[in-house]
PDB file of N, CA and C in Angstrom:
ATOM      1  N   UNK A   1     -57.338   9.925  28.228  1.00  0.00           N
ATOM      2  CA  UNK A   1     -56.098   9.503  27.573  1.00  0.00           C
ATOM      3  C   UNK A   1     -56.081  10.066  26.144  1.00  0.00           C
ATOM      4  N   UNK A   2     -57.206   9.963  25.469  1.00  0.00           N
ATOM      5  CA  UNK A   2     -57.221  10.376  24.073  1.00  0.00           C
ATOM      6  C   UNK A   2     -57.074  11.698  23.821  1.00  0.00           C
ATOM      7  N   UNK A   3     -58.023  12.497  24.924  1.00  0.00           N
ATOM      8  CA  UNK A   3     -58.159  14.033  24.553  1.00  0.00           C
ATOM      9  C   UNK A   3     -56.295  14.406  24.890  1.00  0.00           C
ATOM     10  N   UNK A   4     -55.681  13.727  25.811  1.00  0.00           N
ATOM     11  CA  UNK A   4     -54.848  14.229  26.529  1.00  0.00           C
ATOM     12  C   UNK A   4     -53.636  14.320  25.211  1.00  0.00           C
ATOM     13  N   UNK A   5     -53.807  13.174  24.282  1.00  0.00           N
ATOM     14  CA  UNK A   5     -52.479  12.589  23.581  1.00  0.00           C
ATOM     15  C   UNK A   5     -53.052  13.927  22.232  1.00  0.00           C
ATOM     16  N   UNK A   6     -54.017  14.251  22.148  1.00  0.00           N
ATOM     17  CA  UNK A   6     -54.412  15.100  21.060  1.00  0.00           C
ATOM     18  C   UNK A   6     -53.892  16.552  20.994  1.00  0.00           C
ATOM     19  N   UNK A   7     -54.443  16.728  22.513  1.00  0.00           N
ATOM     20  CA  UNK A   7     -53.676  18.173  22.748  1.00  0.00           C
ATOM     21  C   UNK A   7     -52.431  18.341  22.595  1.00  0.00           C
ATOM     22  N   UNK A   8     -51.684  17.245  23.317  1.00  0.00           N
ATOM     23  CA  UNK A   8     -50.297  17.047  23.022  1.00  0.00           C
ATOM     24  C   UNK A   8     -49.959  17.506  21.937  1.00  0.00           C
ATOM     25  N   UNK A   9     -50.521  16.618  20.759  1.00  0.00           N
ATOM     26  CA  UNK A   9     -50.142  16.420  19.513  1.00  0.00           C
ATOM     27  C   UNK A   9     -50.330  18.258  19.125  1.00  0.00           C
ATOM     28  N   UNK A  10     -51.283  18.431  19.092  1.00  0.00           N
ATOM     29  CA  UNK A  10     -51.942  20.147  18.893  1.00  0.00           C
ATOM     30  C   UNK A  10     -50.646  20.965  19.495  1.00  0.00           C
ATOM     31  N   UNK A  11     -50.537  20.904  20.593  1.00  0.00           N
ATOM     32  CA  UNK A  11     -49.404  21.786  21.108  1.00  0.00           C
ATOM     33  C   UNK A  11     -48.225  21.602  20.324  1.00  0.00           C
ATOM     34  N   UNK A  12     -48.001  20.240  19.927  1.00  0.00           N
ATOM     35  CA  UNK A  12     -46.281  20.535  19.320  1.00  0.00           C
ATOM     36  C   UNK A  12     -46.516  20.753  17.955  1.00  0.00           C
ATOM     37  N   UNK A  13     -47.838  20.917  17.308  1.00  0.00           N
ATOM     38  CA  UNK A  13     -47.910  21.450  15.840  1.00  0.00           C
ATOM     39  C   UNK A  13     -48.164  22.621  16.170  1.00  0.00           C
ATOM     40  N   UNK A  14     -48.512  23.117  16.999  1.00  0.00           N
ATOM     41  CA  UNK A  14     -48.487  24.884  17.170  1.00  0.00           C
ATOM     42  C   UNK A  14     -47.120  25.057  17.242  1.00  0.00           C
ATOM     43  N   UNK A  15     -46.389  24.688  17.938  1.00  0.00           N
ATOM     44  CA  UNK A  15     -45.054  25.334  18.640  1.00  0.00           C
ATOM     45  C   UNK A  15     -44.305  25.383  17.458  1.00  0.00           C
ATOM     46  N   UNK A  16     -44.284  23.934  16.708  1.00  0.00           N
ATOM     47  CA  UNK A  16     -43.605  23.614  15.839  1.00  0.00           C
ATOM     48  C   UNK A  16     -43.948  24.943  14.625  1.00  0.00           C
ATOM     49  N   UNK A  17     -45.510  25.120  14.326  1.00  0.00           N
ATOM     50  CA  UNK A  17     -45.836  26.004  13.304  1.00  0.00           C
ATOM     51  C   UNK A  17     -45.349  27.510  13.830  1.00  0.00           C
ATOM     52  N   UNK A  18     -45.606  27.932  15.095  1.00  0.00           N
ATOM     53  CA  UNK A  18     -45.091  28.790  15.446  1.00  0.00           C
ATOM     54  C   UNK A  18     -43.535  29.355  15.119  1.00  0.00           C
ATOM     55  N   UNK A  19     -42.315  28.252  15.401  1.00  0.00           N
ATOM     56  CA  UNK A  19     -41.196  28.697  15.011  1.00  0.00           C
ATOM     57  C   UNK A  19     -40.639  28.396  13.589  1.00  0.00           C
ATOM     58  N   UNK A  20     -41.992  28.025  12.672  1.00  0.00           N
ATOM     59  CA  UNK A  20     -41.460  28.054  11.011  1.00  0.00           C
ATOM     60  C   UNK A  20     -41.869  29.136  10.693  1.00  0.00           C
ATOM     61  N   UNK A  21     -43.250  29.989  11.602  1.00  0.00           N
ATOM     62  CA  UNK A  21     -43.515  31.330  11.285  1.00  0.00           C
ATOM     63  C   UNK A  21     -42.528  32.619  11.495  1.00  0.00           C
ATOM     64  N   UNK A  22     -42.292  32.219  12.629  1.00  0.00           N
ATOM     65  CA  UNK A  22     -41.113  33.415  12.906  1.00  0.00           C
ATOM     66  C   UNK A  22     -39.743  33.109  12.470  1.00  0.00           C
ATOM     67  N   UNK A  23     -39.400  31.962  11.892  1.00  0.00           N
ATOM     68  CA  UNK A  23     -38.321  31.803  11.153  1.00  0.00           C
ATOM     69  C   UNK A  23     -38.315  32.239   9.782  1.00  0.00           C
ATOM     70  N   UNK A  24     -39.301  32.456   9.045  1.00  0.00           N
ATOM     71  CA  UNK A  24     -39.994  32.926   7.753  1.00  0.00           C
ATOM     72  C   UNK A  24     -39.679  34.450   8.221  1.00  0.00           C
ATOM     73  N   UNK A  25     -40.455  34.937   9.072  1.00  0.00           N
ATOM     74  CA  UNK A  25     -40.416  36.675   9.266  1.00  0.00           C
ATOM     75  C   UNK A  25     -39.565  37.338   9.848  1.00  0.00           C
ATOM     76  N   UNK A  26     -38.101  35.795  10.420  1.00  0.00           N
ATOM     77  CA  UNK A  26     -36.878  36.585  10.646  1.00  0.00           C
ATOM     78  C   UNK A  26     -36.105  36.762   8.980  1.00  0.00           C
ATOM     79  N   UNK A  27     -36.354  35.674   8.992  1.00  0.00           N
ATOM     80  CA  UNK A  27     -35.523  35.992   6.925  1.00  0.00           C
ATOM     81  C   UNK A  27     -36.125  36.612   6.095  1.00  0.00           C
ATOM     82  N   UNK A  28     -37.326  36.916   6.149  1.00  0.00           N
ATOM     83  CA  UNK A  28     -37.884  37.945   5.418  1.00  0.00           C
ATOM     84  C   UNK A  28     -37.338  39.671   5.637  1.00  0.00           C
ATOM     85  N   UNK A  29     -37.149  40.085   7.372  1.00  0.00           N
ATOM     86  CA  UNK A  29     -36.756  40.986   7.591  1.00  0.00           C
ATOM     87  C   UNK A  29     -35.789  41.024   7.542  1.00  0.00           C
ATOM     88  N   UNK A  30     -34.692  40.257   7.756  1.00  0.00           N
ATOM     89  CA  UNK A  30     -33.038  40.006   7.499  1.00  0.00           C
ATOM     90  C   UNK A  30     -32.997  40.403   5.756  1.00  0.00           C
ATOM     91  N   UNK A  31     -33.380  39.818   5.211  1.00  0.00           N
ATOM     92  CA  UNK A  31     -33.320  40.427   3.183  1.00  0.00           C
ATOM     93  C   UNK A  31     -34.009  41.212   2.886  1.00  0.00           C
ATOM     94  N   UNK A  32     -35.196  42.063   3.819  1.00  0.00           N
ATOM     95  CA  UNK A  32     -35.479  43.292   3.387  1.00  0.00           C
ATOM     96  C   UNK A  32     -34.446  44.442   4.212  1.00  0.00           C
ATOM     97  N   UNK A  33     -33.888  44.731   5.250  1.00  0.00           N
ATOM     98  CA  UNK A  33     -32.858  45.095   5.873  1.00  0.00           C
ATOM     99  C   UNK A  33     -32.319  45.769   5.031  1.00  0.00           C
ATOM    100  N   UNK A  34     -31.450  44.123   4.717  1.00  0.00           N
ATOM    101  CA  UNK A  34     -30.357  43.697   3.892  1.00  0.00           C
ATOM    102  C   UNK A  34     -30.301  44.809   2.461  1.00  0.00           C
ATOM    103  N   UNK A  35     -31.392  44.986   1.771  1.00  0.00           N
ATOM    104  CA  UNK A  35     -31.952  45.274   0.802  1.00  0.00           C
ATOM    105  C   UNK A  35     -31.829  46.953   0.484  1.00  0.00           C
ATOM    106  N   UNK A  36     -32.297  47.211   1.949  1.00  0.00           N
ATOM    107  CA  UNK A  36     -32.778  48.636   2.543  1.00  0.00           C
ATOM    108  C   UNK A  36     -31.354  49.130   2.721  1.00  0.00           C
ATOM    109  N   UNK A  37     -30.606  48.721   3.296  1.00  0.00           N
ATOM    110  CA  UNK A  37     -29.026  49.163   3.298  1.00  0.00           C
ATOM    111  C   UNK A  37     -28.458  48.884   2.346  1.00  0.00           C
ATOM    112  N   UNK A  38     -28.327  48.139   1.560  1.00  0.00           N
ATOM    113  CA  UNK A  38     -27.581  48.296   0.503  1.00  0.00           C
ATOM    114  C   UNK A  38     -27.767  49.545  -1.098  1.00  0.00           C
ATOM    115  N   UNK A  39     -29.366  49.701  -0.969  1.00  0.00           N
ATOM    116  CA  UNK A  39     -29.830  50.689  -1.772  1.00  0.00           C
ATOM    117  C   UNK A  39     -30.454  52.034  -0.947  1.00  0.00           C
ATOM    118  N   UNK A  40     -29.301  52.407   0.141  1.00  0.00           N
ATOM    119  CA  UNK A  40     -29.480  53.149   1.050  1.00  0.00           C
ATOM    120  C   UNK A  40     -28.633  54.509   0.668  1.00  0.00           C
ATOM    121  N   UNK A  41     -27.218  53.978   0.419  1.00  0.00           N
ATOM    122  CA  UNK A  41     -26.305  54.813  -0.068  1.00  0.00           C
ATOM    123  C   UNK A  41     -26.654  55.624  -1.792  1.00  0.00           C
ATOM    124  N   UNK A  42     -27.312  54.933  -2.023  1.00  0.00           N
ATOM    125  CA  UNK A  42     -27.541  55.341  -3.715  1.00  0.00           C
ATOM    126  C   UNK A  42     -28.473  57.105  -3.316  1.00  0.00           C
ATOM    127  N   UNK A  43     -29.376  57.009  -2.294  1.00  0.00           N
ATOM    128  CA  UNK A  43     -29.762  58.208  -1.790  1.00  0.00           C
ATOM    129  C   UNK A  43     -29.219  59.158  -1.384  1.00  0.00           C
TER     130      UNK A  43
END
């Protein structure tokens, strides 16, 4: 019961950490993009 409720717990702090990670390295690449095209034309 214990190990079972732990893993649990483990799995939804991965999942959970998982999609604050790739939510970080979608907006990171979205404003470097962003960044990259706008000081694209100056070339």
């Amino acid at each position: 019961m214990n190990e079972a409720v732990s893993m649990g717990a483990i799995a939804m702090l991965a999942s959970m950490g998982l999609i604050v990670v790739i939510a970080l390295v979608a907006a990171g690449l979205l404003s470097f993009f962003e960044k990259r095209i706008d000081h694209g034309d100056e070339h």
